[in-house]
N, C-alpha and C. Protein backbone atom coordinates (compact mmCIF):
# COMPACT_ATOMS: atom_id res chain seq x y z
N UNK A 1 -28.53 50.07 -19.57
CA UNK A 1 -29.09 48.86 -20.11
C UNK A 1 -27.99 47.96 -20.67
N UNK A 2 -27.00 48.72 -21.38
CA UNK A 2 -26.16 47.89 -21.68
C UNK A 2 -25.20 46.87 -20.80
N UNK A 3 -24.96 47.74 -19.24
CA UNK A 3 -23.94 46.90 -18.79
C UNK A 3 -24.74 46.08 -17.99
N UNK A 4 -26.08 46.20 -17.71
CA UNK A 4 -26.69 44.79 -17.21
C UNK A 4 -26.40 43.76 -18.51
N UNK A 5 -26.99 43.95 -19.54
CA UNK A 5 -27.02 42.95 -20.57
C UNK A 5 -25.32 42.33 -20.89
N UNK A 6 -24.44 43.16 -20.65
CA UNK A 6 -23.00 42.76 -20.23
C UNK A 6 -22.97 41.59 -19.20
N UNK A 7 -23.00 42.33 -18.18
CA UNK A 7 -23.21 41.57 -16.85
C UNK A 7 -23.73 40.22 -16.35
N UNK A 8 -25.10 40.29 -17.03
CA UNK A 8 -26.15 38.48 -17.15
C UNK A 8 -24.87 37.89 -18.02
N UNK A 9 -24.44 38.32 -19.50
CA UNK A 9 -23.45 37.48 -20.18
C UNK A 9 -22.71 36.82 -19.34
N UNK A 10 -21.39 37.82 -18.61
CA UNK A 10 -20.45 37.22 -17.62
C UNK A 10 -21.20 36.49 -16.69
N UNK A 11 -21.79 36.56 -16.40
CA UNK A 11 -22.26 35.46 -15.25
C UNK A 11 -22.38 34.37 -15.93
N UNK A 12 -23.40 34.19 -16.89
CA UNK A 12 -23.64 32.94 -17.37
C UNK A 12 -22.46 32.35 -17.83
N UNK A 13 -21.52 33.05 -18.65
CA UNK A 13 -20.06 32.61 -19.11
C UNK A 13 -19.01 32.05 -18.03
N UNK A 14 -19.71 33.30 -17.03
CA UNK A 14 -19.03 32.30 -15.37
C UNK A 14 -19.44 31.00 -14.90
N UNK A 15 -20.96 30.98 -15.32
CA UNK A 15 -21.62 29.72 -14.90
C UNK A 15 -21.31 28.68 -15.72
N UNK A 16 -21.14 28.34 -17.23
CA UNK A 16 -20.40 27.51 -17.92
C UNK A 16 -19.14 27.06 -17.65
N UNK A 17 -17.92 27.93 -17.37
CA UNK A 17 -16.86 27.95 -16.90
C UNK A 17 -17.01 26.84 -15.95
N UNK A 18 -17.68 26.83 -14.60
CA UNK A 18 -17.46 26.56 -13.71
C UNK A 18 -18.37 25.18 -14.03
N UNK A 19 -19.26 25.29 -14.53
CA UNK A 19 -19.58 23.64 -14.84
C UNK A 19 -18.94 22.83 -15.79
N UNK A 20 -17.93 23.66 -16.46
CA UNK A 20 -17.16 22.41 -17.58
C UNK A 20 -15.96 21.95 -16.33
N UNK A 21 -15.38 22.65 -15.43
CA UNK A 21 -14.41 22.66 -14.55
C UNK A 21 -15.00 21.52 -13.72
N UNK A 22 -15.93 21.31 -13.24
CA UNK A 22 -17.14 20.23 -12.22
C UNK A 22 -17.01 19.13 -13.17
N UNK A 23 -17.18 19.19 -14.17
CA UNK A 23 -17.24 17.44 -15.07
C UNK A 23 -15.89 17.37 -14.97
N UNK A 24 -15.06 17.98 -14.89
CA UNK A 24 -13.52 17.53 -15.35
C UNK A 24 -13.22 16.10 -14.34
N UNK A 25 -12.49 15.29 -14.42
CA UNK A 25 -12.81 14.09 -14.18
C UNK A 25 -11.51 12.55 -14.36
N UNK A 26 -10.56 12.37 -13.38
CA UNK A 26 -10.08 11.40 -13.74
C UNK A 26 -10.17 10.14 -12.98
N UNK A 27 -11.10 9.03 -13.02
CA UNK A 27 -11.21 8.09 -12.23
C UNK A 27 -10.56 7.07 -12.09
N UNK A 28 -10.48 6.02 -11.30
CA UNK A 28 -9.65 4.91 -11.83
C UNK A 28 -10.62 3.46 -11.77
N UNK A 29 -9.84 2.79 -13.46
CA UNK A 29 -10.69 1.86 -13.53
C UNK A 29 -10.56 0.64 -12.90
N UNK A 30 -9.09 0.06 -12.88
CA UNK A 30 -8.29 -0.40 -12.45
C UNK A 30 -6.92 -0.55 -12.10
N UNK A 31 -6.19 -1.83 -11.12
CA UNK A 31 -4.81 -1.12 -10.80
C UNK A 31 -4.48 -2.51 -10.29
N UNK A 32 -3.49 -3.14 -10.70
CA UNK A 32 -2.74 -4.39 -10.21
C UNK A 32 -2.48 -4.47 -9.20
N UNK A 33 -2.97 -5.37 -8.25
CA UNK A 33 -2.78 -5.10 -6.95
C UNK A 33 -3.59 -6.49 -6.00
N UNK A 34 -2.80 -7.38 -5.04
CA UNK A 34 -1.32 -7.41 -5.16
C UNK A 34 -0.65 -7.65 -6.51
N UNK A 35 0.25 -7.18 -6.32
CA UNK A 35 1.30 -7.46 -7.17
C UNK A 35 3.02 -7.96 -6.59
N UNK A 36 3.87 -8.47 -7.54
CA UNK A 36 5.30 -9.08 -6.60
C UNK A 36 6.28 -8.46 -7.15
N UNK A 37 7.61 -8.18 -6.76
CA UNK A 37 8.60 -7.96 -7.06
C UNK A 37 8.82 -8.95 -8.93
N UNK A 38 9.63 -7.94 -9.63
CA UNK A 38 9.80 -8.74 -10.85
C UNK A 38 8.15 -9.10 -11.73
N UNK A 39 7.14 -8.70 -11.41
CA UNK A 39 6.38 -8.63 -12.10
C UNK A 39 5.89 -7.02 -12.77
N UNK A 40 4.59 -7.00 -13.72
CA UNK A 40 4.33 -6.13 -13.89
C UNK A 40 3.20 -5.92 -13.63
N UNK A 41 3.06 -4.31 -13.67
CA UNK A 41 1.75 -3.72 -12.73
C UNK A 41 1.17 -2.41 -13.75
N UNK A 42 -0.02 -2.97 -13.88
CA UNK A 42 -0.65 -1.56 -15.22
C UNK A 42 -2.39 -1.13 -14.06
N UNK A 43 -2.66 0.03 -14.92
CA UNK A 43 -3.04 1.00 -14.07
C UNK A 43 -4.23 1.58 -15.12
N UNK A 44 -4.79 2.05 -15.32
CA UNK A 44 -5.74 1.86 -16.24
C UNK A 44 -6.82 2.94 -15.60
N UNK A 45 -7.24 4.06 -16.21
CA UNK A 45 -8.34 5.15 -15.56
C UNK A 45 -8.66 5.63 -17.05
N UNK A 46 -10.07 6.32 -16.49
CA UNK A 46 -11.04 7.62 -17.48
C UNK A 46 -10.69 8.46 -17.20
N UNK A 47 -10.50 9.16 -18.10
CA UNK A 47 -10.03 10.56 -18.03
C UNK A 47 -11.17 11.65 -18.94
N UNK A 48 -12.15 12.49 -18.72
CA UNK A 48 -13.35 13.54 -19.14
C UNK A 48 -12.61 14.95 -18.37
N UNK A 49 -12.23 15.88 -19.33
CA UNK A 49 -11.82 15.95 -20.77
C UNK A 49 -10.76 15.21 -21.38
N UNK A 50 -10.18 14.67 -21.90
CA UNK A 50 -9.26 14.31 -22.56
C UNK A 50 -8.52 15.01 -22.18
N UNK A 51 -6.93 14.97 -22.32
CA UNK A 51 -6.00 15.69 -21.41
C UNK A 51 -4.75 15.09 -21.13
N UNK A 52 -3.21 14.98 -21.71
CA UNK A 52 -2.23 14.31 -21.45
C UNK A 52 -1.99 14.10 -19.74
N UNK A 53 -2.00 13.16 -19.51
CA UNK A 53 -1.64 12.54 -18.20
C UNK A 53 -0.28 12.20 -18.17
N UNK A 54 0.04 12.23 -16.65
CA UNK A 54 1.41 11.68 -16.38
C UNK A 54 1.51 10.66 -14.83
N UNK A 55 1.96 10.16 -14.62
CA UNK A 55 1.58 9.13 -13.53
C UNK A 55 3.01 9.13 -13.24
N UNK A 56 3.21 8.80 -11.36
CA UNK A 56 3.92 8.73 -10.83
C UNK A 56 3.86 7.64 -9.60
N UNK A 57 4.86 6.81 -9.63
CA UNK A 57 4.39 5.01 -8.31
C UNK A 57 5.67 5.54 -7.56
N UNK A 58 4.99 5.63 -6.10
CA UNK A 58 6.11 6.22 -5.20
C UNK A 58 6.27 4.62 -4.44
N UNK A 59 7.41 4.41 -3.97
CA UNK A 59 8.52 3.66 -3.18
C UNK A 59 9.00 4.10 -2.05
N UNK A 60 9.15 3.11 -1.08
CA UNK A 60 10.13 3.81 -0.34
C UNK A 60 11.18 4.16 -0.66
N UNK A 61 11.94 4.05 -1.39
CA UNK A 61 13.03 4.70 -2.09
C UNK A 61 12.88 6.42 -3.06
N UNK A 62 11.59 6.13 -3.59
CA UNK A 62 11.48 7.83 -3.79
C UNK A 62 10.48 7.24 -5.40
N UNK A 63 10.62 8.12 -6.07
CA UNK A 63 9.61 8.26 -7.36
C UNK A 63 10.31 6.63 -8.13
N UNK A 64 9.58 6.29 -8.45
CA UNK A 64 9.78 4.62 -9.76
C UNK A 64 10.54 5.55 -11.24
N UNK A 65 11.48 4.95 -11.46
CA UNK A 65 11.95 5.38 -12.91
C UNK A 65 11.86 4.58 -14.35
N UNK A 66 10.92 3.41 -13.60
CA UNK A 66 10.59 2.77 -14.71
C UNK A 66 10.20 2.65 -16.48
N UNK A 67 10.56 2.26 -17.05
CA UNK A 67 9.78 1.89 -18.42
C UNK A 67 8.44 2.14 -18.37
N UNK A 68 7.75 3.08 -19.57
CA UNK A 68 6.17 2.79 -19.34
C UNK A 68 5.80 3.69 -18.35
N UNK A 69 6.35 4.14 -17.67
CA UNK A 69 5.68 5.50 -16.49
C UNK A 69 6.19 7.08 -17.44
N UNK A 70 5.51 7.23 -18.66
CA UNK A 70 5.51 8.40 -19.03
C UNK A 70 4.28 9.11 -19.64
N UNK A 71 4.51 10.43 -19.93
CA UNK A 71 3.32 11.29 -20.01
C UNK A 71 1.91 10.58 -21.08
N UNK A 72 0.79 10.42 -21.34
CA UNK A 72 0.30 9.86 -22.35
C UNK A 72 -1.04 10.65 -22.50
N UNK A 73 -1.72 10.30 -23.69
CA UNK A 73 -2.81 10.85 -23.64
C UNK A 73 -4.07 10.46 -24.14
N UNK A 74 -4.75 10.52 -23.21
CA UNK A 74 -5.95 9.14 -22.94
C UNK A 74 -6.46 8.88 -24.72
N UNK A 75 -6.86 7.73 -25.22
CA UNK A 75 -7.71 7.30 -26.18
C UNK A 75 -9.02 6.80 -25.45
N UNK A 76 -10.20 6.96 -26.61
CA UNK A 76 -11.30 6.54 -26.40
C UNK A 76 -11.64 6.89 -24.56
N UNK A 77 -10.90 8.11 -23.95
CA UNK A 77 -11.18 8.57 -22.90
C UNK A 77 -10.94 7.74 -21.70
N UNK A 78 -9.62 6.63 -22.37
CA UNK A 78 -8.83 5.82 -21.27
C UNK A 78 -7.54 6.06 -21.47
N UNK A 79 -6.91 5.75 -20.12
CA UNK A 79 -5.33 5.90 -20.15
C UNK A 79 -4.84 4.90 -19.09
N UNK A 80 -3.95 4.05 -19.83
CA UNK A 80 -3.02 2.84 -19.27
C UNK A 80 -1.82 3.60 -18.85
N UNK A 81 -1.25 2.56 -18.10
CA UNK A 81 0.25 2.40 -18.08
C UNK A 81 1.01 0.78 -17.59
N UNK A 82 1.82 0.53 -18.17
CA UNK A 82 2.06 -0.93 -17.66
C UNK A 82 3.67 -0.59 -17.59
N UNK A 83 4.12 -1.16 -16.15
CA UNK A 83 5.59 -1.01 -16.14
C UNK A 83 5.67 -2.19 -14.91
N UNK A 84 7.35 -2.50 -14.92
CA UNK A 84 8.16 -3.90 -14.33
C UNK A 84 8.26 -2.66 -12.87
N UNK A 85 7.53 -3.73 -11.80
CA UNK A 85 7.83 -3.76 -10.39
C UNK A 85 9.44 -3.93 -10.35
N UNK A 86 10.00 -3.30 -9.98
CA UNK A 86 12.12 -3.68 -9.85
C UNK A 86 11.67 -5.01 -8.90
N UNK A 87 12.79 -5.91 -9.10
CA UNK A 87 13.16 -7.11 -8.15
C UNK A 87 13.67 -6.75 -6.81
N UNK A 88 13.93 -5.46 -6.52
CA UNK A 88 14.46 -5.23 -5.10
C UNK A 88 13.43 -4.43 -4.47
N UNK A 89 12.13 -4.25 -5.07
CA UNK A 89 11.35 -3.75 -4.23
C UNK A 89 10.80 -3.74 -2.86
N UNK A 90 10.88 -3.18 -2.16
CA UNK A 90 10.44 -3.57 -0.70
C UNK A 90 8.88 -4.06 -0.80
N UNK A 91 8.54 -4.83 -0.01
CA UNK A 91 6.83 -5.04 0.27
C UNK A 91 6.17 -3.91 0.61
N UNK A 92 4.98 -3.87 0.39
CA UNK A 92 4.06 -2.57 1.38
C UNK A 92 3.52 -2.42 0.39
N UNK A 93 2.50 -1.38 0.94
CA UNK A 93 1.71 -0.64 0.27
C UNK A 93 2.18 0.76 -0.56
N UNK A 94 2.14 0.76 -1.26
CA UNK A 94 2.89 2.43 -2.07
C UNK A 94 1.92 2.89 -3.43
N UNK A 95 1.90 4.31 -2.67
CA UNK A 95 1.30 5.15 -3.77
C UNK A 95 1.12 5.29 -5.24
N UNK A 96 0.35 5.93 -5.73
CA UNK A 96 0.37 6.24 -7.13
C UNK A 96 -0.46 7.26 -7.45
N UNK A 97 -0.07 8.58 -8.53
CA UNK A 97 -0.16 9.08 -8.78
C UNK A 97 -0.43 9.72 -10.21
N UNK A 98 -1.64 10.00 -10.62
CA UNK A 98 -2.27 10.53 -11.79
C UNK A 98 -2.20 11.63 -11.64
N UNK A 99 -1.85 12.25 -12.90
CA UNK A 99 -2.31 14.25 -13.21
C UNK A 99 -2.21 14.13 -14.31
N UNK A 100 -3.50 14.76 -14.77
CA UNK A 100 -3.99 14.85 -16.22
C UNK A 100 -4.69 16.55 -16.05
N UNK A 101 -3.60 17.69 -16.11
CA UNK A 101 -4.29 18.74 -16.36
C UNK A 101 -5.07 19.57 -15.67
N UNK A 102 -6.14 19.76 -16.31
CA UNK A 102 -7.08 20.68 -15.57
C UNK A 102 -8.15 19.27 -15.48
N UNK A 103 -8.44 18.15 -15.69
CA UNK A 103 -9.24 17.09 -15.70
C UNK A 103 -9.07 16.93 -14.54
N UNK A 104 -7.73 17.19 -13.74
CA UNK A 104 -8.15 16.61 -12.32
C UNK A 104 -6.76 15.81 -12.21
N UNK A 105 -6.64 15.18 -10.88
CA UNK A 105 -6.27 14.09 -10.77
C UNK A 105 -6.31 12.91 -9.83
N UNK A 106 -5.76 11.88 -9.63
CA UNK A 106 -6.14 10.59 -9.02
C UNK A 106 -5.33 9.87 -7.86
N UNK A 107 -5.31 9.77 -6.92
CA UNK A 107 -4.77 9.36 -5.92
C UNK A 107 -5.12 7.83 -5.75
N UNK A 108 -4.35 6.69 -5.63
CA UNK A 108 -4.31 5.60 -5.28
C UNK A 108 -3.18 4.67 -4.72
N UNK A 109 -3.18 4.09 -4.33
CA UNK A 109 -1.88 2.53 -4.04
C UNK A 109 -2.45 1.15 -4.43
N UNK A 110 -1.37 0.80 -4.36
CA UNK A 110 -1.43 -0.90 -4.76
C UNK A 110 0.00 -1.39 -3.81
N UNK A 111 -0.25 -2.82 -3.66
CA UNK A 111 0.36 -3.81 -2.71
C UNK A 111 1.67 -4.45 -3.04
N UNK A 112 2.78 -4.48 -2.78
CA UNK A 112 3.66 -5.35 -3.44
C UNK A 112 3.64 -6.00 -2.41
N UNK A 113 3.98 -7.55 -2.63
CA UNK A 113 3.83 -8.31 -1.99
C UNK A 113 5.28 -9.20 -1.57
């Protein structure tokens, strides 16, 4: 009797588990786009659970080392970032990259123009 009454526990403790993991959650709210060389470009998502994020704007040249592209951690269950497009940027379309944890994370691009 006991290790059923064990057993229903873990499950259900499994079943919580796995539904706090299902809400986890980072969307995006918005994202500058187009945008030009020499300007700036901010990025703006929800993040459920709360959860330090880190964001990454790929180039053809390789990862952005910009100002403003570092780890943060969402308020009121939002998280910005605002950083300077370089002046030698090539045009195109290029990636961006959210990870916030076990919340998940966010795949997008925006346009330089």
């Amino acid at each position: 009797m006991r290790f059923r009454g064990f057993l229903a526990l873990a499950v259900v403790a499994t079943s919580l588990a796995v539904a706090s993991s299902a809400d986890a959650r980072v969307r995006l709210v918005s994202v500058s786009s187009p945008t030009y060389p020499g300007a700036y470009a901010r990025l703006t998502a929800t993040v459920l659970p709360a959860r330090t994020c880190s964001i990454t704007v790929w180039y053809k040249s390789g990862p952005s080392h910009a100002q403003g592209l570092y780890p943060k951690r969402p308020s009121g269950g939002r998280v910005s970032w605002t950083w300077k497009v370089g002046t030698n940027t090539t045009p195109g379309r290029w990636a961006i990259t959210v990870s916030c944890g076990s919340a998940g994370s966010l795949r997008t691009s925006f346009v330089v123009r």
